[in-house]
Protein backbone atom coordinates (compact mmCIF):
# COMPACT_ATOMS: atom_id res chain seq x y z
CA UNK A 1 0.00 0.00 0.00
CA UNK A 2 1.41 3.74 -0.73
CA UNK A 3 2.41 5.51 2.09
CA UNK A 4 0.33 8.21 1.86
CA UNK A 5 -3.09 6.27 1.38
CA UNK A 6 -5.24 3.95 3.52
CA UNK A 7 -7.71 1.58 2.38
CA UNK A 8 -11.66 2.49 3.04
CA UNK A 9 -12.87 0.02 0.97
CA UNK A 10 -13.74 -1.18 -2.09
CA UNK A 11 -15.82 -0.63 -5.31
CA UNK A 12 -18.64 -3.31 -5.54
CA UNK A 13 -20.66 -4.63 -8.34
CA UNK A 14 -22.70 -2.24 -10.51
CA UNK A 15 -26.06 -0.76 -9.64
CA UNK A 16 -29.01 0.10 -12.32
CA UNK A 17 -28.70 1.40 -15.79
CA UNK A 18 -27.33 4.90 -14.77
CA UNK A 19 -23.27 3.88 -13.76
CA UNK A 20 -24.00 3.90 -10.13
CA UNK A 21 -21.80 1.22 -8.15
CA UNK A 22 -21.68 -0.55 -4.39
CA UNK A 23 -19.38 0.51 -2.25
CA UNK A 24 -18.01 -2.49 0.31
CA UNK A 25 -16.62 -0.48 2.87
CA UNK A 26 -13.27 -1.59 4.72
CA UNK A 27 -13.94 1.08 7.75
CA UNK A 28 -15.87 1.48 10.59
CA UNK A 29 -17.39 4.67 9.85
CA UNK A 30 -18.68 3.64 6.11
CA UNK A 31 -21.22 6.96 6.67
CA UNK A 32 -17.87 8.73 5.41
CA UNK A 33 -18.82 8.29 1.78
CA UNK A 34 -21.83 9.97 1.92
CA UNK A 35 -19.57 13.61 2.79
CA UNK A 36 -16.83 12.76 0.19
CA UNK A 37 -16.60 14.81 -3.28
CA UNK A 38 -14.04 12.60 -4.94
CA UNK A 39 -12.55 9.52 -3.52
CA UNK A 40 -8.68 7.72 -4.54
CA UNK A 41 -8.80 4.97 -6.54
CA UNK A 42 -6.09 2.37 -6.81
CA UNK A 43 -4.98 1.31 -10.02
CA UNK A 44 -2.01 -1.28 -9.84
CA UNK A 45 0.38 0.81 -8.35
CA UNK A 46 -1.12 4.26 -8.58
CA UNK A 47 -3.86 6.34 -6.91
CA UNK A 48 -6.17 8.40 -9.47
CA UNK A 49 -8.59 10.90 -8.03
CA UNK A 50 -11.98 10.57 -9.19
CA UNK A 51 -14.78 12.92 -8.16
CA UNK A 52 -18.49 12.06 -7.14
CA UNK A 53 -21.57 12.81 -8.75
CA UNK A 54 -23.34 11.67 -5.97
CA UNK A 55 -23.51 9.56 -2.60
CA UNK A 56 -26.69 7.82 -1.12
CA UNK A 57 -27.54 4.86 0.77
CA UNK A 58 -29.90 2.42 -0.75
CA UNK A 59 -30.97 -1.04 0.92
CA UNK A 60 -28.79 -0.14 3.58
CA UNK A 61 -25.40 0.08 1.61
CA UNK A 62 -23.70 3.36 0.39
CA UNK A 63 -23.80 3.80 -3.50
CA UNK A 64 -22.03 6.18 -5.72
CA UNK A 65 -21.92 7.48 -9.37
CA UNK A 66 -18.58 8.64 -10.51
CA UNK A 67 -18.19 11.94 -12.83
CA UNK A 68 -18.06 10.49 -16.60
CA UNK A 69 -19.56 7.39 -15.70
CA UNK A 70 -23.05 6.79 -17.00
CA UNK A 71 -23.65 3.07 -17.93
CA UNK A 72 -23.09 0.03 -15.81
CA UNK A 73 -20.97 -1.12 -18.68
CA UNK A 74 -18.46 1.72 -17.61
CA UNK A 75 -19.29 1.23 -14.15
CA UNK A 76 -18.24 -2.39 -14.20
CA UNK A 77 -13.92 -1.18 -15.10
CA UNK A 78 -14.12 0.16 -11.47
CA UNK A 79 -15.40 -3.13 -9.76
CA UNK A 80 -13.08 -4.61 -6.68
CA UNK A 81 -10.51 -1.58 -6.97
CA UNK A 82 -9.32 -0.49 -4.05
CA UNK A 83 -10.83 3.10 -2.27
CA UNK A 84 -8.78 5.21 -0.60
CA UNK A 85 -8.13 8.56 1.51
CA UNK A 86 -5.26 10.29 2.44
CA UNK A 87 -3.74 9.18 5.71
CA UNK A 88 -4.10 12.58 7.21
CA UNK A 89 -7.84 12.49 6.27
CA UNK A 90 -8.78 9.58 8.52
CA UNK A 91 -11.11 9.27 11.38
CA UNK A 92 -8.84 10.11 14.78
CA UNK A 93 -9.54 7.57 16.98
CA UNK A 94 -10.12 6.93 20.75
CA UNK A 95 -7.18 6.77 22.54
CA UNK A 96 -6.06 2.94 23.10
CA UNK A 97 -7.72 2.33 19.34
CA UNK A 98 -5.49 1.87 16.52
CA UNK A 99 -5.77 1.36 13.04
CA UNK A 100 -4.64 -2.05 11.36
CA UNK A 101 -2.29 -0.33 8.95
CA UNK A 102 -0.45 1.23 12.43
CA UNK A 103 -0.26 -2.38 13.79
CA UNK A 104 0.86 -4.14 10.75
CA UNK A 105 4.71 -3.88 11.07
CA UNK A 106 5.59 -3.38 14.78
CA UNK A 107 7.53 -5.49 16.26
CA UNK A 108 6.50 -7.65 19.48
CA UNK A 109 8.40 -7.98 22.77
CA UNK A 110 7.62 -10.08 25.44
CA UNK A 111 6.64 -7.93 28.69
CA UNK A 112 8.51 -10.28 31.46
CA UNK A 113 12.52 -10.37 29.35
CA UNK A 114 11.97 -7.49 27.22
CA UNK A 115 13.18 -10.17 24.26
CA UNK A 116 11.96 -9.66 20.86
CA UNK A 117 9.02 -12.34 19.75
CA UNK A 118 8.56 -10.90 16.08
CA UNK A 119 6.17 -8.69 14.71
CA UNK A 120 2.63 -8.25 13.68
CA UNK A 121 2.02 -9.49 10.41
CA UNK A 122 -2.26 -9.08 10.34
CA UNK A 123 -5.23 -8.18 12.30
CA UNK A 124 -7.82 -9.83 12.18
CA UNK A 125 -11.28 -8.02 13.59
CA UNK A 126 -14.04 -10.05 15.74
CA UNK A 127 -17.39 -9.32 17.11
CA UNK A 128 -15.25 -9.92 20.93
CA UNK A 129 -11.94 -8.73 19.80
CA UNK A 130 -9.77 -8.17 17.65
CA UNK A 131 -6.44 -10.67 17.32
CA UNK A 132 -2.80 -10.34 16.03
CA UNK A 133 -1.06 -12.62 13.80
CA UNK A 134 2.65 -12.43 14.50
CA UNK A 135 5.16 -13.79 12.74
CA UNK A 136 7.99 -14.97 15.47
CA UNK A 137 11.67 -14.68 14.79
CA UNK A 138 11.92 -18.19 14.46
CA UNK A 139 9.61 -17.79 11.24
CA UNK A 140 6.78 -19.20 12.77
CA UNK A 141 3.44 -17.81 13.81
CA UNK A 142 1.21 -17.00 17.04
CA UNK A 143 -1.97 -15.37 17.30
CA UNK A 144 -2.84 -13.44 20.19
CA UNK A 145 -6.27 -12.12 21.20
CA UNK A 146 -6.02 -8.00 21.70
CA UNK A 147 -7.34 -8.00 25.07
CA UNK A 148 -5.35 -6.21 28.00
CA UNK A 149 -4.78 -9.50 29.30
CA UNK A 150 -2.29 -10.03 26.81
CA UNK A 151 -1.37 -6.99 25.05
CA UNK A 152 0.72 -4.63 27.91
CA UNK A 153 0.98 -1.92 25.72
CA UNK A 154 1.03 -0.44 22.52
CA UNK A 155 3.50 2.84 20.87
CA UNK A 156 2.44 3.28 17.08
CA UNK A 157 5.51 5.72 16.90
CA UNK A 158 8.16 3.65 18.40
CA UNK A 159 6.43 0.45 16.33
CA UNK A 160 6.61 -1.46 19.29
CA UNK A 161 3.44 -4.06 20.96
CA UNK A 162 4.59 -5.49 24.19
CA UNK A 163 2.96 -8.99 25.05
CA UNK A 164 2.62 -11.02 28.00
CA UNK A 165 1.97 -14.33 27.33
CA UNK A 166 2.19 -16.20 30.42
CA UNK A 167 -1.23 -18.45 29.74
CA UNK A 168 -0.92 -18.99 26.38
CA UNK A 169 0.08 -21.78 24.39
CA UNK A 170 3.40 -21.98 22.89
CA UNK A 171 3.26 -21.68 19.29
């Protein structure tokens, strides 16, 4: 992913006859694309700006027409490409929240020896919480639940999670 995007979500299949399209939405505040005038859309390695005709909600899911578009036929190029925003232009969230693209990358240390376990590799979201994937430096993997149980603490700017995982079961 570039560095100066983030991943919202995604264009969907097409909707109707006028080039209107479903958007799947890879956020937790998917009420953003109803405020947006253009949106970033990824194309292999690059980010075009595209601006929005309109926004609504229909059946419960957002849908959008693109500028120029006007036929699902035109619609349909768009379909499963990437949406982003800039990464200054995301939601600020609670403190102890953290976005998955913040997580991805740190590295893990153990709270008790202060040795390095590895680093976070995924997250994977969960109606009771989320849980880490890390890749240990041993090349194999543990998942952890993200529950204060486990996770000690948590410095996006120093890119480092420390774990305690007395309890668990060794990978």
């Amino acid at each position: 992913m570039s560095e100066i995007y983030v991943t919202v979500g995604r264009l969907g299949r097409t909707r109707g006859v006028k080039g209107e399209i479903y958007i799947i939405p890879e956020t937790d505040f998917p009420s953003r694309f109803l405020e947006m005038s253009e949106i970033f859309v990824r194309d292999r390695d690059q980010w075009d700006k595209i601006r929005l005709d309109s926004a609504r909600v229909v059946s419960g899911r957002v849908v959008i027409k693109l500028e120029g578009i006007e036929s699902p036929e035109e619609a349909a190029r768009f379909t499963n490409r990437e949406i982003g925003v800039r990464k200054e232009e995301i939601v600020k969230l609670p403190k102890g929240a953290f976005w998955i693209h913040d997580l991805v990358g740190c590295e893990v240390l153990e709270e008790h020896s202060g040795g390095v376990l590895g680093q976070i590799t995924d997250v994977e979201k969960y109606p009771a919480n989320d849980v880490y994937t890390i890749r240990l430096t041993d090349g194999k993997e543990m998942v952890i639940a993200a529950v204060k149980q486990f996770i000690k603490s948590v410095d996006i700017e120093a890119r480092k999670v420390i774990i305690d995982r007395s309890g668990l079961l060794e990978p």
